[in-house]
Protein backbone atom coordinates (compact mmCIF):
# COMPACT_ATOMS: atom_id res chain seq x y z
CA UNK A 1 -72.58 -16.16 11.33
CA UNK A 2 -74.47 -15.41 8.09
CA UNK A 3 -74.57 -18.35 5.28
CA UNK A 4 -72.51 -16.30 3.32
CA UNK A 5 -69.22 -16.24 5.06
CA UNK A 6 -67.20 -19.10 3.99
CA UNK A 7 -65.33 -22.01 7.05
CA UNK A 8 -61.60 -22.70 5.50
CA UNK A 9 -61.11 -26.49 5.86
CA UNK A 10 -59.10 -25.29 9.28
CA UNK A 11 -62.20 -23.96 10.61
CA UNK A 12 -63.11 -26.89 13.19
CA UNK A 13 -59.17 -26.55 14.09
CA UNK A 14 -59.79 -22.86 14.94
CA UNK A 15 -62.52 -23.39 16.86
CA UNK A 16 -60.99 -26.60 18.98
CA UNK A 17 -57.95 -24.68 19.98
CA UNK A 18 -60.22 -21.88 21.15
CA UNK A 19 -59.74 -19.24 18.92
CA UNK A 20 -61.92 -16.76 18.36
CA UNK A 21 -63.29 -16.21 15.83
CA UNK A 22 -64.59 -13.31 13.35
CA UNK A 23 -65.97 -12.19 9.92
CA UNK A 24 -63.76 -10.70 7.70
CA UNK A 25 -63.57 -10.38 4.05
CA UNK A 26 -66.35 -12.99 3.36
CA UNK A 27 -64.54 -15.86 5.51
CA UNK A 28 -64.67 -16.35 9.38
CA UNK A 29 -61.07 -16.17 10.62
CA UNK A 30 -59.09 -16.66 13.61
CA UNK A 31 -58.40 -13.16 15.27
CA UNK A 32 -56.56 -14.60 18.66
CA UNK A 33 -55.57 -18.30 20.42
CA UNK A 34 -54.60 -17.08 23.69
CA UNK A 35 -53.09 -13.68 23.87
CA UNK A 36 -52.05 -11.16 21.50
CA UNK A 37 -48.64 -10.38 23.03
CA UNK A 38 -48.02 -14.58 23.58
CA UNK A 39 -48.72 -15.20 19.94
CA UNK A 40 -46.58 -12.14 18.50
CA UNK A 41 -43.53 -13.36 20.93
CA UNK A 42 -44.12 -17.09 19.72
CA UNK A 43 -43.27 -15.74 15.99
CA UNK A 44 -40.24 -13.14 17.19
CA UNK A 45 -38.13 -16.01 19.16
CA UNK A 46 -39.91 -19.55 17.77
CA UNK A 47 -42.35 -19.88 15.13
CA UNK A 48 -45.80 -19.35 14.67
CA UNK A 49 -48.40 -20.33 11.88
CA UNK A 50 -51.29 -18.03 10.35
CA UNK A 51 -54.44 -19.07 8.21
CA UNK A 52 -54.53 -16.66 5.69
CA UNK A 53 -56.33 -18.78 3.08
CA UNK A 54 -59.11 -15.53 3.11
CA UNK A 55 -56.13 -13.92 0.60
CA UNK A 56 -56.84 -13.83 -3.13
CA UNK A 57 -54.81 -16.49 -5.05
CA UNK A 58 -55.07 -15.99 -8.38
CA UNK A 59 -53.69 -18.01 -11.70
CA UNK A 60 -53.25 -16.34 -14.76
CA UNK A 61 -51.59 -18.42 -18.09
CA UNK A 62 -51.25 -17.97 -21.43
CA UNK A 63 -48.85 -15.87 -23.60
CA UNK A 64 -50.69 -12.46 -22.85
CA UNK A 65 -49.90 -13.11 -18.77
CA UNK A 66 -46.52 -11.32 -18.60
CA UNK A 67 -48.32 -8.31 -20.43
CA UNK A 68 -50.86 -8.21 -18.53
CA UNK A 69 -49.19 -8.44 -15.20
CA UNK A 70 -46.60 -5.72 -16.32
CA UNK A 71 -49.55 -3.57 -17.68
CA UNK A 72 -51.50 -3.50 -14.13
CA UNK A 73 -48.44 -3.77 -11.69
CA UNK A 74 -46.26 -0.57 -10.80
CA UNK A 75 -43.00 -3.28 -10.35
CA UNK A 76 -41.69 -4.76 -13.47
CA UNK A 77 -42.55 -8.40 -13.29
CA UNK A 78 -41.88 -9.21 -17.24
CA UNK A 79 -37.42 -10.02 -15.92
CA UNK A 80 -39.32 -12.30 -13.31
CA UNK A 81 -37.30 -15.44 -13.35
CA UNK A 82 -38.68 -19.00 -12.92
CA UNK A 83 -39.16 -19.51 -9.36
CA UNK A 84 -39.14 -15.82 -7.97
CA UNK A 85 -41.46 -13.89 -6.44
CA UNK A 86 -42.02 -10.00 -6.63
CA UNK A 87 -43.95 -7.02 -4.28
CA UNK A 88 -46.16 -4.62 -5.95
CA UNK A 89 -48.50 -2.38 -6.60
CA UNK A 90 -51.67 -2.27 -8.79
CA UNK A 91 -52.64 1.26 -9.60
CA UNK A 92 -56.13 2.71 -11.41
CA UNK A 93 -55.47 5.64 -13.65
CA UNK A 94 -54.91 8.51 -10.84
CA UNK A 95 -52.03 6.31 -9.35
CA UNK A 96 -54.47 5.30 -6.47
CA UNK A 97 -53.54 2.37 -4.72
CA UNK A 98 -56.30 -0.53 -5.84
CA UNK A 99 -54.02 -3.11 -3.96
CA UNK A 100 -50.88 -4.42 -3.07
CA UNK A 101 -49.72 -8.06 -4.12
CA UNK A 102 -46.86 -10.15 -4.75
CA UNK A 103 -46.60 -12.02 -7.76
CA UNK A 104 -44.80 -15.61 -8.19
CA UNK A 105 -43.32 -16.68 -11.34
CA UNK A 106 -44.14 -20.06 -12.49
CA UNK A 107 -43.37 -20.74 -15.63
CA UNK A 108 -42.70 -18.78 -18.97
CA UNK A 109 -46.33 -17.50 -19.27
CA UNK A 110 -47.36 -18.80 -15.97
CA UNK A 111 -48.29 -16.54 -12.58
CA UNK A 112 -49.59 -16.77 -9.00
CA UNK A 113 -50.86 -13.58 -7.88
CA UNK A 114 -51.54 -13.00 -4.26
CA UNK A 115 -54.26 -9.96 -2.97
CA UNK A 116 -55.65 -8.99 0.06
CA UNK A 117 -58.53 -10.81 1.09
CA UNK A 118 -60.72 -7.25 1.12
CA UNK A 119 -59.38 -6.44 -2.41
CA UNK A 120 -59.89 -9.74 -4.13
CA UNK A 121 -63.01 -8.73 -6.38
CA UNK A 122 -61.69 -6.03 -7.50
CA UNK A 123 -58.34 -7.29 -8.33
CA UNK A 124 -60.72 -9.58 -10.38
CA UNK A 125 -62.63 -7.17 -11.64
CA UNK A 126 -59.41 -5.12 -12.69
CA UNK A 127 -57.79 -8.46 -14.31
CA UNK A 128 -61.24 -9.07 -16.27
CA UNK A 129 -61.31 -5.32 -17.71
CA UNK A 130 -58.02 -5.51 -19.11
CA UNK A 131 -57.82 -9.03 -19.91
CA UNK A 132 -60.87 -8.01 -22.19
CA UNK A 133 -59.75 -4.64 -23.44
CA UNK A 134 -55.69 -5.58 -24.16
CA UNK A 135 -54.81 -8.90 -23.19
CA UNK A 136 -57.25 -11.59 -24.77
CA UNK A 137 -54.66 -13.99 -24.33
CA UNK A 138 -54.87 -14.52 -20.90
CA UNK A 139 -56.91 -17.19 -18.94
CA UNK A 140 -57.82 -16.03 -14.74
CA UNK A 141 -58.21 -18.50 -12.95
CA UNK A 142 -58.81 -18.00 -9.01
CA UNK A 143 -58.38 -20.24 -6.46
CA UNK A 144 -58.87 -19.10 -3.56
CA UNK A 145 -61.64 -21.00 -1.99
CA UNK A 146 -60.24 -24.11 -3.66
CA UNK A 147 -57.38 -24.02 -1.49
CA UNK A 148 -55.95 -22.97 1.67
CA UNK A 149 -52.79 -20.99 2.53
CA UNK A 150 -51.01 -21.02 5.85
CA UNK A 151 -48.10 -18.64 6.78
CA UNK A 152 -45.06 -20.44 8.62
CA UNK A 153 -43.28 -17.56 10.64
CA UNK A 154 -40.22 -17.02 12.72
CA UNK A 155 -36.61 -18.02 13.68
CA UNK A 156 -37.60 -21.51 13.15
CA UNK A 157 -39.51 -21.92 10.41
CA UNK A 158 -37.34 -22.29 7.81
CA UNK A 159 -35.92 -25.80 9.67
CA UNK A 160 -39.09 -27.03 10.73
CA UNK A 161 -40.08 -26.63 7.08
CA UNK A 162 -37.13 -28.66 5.95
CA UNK A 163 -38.09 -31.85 8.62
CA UNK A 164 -41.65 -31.87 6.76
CA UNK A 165 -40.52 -31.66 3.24
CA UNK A 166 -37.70 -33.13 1.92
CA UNK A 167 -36.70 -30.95 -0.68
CA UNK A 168 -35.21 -28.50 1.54
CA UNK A 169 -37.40 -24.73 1.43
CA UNK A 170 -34.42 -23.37 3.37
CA UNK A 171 -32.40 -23.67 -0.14
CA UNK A 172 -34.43 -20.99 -1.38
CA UNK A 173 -33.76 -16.67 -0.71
CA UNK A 174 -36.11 -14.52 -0.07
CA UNK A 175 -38.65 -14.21 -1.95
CA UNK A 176 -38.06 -17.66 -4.01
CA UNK A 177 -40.62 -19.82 -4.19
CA UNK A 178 -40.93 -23.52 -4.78
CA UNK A 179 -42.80 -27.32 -4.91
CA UNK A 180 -42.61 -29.78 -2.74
CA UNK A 181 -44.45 -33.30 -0.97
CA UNK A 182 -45.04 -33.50 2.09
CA UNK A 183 -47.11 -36.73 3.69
CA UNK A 184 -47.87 -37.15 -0.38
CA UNK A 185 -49.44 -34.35 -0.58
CA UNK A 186 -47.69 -31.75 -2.59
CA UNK A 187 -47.54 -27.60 -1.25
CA UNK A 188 -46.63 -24.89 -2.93
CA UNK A 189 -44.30 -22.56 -1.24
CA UNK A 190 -42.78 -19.35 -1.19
CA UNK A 191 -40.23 -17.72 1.28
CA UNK A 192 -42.18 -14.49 1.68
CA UNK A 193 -44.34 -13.22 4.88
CA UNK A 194 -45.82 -10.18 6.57
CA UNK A 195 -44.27 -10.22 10.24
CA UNK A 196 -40.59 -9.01 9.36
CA UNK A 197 -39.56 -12.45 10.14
CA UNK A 198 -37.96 -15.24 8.15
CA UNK A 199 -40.85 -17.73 6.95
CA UNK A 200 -42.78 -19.32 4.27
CA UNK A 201 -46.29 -19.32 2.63
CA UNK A 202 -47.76 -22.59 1.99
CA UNK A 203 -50.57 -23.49 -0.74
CA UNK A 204 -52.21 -26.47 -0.98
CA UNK A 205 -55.64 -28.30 -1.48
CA UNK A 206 -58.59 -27.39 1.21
CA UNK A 207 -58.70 -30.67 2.59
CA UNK A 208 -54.84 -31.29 3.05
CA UNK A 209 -54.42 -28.34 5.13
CA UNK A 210 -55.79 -29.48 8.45
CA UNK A 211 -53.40 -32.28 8.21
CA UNK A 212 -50.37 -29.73 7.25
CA UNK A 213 -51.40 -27.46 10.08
CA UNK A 214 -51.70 -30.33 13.00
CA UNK A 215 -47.96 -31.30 11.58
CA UNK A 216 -47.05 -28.02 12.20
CA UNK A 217 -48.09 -27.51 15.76
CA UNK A 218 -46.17 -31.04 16.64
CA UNK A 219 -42.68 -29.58 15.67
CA UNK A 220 -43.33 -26.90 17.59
CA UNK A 221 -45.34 -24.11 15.86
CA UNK A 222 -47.67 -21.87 17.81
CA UNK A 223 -51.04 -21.08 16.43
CA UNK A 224 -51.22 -17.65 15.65
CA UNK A 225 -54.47 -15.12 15.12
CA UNK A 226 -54.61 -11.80 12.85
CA UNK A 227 -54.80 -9.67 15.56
CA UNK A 228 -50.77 -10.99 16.35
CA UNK A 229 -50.24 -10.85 12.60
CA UNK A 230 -51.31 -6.78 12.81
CA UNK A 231 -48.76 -6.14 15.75
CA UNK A 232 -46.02 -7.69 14.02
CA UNK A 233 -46.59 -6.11 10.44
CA UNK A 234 -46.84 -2.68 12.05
CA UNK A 235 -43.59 -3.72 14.08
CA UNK A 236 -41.88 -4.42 10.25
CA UNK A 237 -43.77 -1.19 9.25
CA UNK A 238 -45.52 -2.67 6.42
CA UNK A 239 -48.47 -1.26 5.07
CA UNK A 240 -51.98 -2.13 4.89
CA UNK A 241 -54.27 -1.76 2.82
CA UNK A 242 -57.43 -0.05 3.94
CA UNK A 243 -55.40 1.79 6.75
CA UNK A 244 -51.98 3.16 5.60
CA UNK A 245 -52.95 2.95 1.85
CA UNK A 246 -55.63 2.89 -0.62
CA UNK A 247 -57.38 4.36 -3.01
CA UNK A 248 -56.73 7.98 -2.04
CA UNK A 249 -53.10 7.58 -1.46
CA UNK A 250 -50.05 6.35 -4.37
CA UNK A 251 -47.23 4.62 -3.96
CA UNK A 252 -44.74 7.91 -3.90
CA UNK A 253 -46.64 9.05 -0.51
CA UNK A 254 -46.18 6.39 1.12
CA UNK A 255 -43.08 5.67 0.63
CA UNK A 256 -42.87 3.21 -1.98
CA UNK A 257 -41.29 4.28 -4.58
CA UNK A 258 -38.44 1.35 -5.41
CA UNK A 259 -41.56 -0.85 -6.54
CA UNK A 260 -42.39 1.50 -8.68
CA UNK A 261 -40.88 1.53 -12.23
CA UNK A 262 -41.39 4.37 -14.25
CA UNK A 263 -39.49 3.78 -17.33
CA UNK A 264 -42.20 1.33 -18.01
CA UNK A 265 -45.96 1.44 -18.90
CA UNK A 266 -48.42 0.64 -16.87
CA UNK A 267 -51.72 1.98 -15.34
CA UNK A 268 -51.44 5.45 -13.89
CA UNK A 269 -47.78 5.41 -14.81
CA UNK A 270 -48.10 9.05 -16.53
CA UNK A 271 -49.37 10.26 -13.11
CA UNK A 272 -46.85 9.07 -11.25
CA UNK A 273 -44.62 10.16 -13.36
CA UNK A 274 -45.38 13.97 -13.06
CA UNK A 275 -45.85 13.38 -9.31
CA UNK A 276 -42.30 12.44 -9.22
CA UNK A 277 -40.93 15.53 -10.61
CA UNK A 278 -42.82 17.85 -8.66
CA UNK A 279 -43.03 15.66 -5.15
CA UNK A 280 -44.95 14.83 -2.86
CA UNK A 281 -47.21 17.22 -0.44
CA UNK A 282 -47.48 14.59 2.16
CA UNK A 283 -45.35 11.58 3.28
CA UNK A 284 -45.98 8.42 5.44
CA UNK A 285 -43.89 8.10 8.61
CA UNK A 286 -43.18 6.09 11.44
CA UNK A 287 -44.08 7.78 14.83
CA UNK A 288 -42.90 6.81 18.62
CA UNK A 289 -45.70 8.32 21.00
CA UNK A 290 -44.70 9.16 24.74
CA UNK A 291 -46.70 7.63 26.87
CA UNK A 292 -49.69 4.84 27.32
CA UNK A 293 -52.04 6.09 24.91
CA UNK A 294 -52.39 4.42 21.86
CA UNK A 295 -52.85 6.18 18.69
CA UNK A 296 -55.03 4.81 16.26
CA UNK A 297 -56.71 5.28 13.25
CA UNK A 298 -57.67 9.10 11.63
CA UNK A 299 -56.32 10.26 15.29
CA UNK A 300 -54.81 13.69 14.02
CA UNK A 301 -51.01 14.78 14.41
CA UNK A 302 -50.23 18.39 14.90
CA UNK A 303 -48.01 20.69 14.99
CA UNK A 304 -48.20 23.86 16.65
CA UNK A 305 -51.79 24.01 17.26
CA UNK A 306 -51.65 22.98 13.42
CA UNK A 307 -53.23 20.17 11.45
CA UNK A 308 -50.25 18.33 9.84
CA UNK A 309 -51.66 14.70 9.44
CA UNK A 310 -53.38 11.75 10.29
CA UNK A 311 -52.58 8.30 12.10
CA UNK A 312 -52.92 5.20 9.58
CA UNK A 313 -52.05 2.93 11.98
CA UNK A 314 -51.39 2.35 15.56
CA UNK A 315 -51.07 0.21 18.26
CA UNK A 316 -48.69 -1.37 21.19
CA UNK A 317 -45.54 -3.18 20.16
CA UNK A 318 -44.70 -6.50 22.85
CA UNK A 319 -41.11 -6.54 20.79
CA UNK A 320 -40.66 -3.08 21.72
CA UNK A 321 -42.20 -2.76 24.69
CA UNK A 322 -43.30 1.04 23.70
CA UNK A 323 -46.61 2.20 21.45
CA UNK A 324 -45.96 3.08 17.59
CA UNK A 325 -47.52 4.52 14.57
CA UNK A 326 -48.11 5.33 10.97
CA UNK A 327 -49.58 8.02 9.87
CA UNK A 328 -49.39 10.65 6.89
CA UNK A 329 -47.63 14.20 7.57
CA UNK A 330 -47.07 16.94 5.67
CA UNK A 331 -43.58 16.77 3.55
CA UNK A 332 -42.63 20.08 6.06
CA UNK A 333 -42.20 17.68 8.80
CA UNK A 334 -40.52 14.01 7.61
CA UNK A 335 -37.53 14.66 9.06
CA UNK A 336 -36.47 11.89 11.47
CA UNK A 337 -36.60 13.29 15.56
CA UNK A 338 -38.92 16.22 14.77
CA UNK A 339 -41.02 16.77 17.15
CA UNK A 340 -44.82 16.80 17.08
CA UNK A 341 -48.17 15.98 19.05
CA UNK A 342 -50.68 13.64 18.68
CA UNK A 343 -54.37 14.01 19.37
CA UNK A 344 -55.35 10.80 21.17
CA UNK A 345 -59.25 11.06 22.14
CA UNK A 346 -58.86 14.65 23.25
CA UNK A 347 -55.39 13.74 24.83
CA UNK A 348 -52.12 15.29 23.31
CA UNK A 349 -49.74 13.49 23.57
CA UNK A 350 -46.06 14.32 22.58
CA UNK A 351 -44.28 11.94 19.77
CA UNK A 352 -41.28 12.06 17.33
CA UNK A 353 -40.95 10.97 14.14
CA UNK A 354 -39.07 7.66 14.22
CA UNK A 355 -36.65 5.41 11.36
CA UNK A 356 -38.55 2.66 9.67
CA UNK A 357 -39.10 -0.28 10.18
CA UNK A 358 -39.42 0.05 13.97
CA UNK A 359 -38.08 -3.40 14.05
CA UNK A 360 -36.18 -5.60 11.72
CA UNK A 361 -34.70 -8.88 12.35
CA UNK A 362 -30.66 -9.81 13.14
CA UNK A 363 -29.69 -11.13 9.57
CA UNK A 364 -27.39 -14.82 9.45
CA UNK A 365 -24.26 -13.46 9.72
């Protein structure tokens, strides 16, 4: 490990419980405990917990923060109430996809916005250029390595949450966020996730959160690595950045579109706005190979001894108990059961163009 990758304050917990352990985005993270397939069915039918304290958590106050947030977001965040949390989009002037984050609503002219760990300087480099040009008003303040974040995911979670902290997180919907003490320490919290499964976020000091996490793990919570977290966001069929979009792709493409308000102004709006009239040439969609082989990343789908597409993403769902993908197609072949062939490592392999998301979760009746 190089001196400049940062060790979370769960670090030494990581390593004790055998995890192993890699460099990503600037901080060594857990990738898998035991298995892959153990730790994705701990979160479908229990609970598992993630450290994803290498995400960008970033304040900004002051009464330019709701214009600024609404300038650089595609969603409209400005009819954010108190105590809600929104998905969306932060687009440079072509409509390329910079990131995607969800912001939480804290007070009139107060806002947490979460990145992607990979994205976080330039999110900050995107706040400060606009902050400066339009939005003086505005203090940035990032916290990221201040604190820690863990994500508490599955069936469970929500009443395991509500035996640590007595003011009751299950109260909340989705996407509601809220504060709270537990062991005197107080957490931040909102009920958002990327598995597909009910859960929570926690935010708290650096030095709290091995205590939080060892809590955790007593009531029952499985330790959980990114590799598990990858299955089961694929499994929900939510993007990522860096695979199924970036900087060449916009929100429209992929399939995005309801975060994306175009009766307001913000950056790249005007292109996005003429790309919605005329449509899309391409469109992201959810493919179910035959076979073992495993499609993965810039893997190319065809059709006809013709180049339609590319794999974004791809990989074996436990849940499923079949392989699935992502990938980008040509707006000529969207439609759901067409048939088309994948180009696996020389191997073509038959697939069909599936419904999204490949999984979703039995709602409370």
């Amino acid at each position: 490990m190089t001196s400049s990758l940062n060790r979370t304050a769960l670090y030494d917990i990581h390593v004790n419980l055998g995890a192993r352990m890699v460099p990503f985005a600037g901080f060594e993270m857990p990738v898998q405990y035991t298995s892959i397939l153990e730790e994705s069915n701990a979160v479908r039918t229990k609970g598992g917990l993630f450290d994803v304290s290498h995400m960008g958590r970033i304040y900004l106050s002051g009464p330019d923060s709701t214009s600024l947030c609404d300038w650089i977001q595609t969603n409209r965040i400005g009819n954010l109430r108190i105590g809600r949390a929104r998905y969306s989009l932060v687009c440079n002037e072509n409509g390329g996809i910079i990131d995607d984050t969800v912001t939480y609503r804290l007070d009139t002219n107060r806002y947490l916005l979460v990145c992607n760990a990979s994205n976080r300087q330039a999110i900050r480099n995107w706040l400060d250029r606009w902050q400066k040009e339009k939005f003086p008003n505005c203090t940035i303040n990032d916290v990221t390595t201040e604190t820690v974040m863990i994500a508490v995911q599955g069936p469970h979670a929500a009443s395991t949450m509500d035996e640590l902290c007595p003011e009751t997180p299950s109260n909340l919907k989705f996407f509601g966020s809220g504060e709270g003490i537990i062991d005197g320490c107080k957490v931040f919290y909102g009920r958002t996730g990327y598995t597909g499964e009910d859960g929570f976020e926690v935010i708290l000091e650096a030095e709290k959160g091995p205590a939080l996490w060892n809590k955790l793990t007593e009531k029952g919570m499985s330790s959980c690595g990114l590799g598990a977290r990858d299955v089961l966001r694929l499994e929900a069929a939510l993007p990522l950045h860096g695979s199924d979009i970036d900087l060449t792709t916009n929100p429209l493409e992929a399939g995005l579109g309801r975060f994306v308000k175009l009766d307001k102004d913000f950056v790249g709006a005007s292109l996005l706005r003429k790309q919605n009239e005329t449509g899309t040439t391409r469109k992201l969609v959810g493919l179910l190979p035959v076979g073992r082989s495993i499609p993965r990343h810039d893997h190319l789908i065809i059709n006809n001894d013709t180049t339609i597409g590319k794999i974004t993403s791809g990989g074996y769902s436990p849940t499923l108990d079949r392989n699935i993908a992502l990938g980008y197609v040509s707006q000529d072949f969207t439609t759901i059961d067409q048939h088309l062939t994948i180009d696996i490592r020389g191997r073509l392999t038959d697939a069909v163009v599936s419904t999204l998301p490949f999984y979703a979760r039995k709602k409370k009746e």
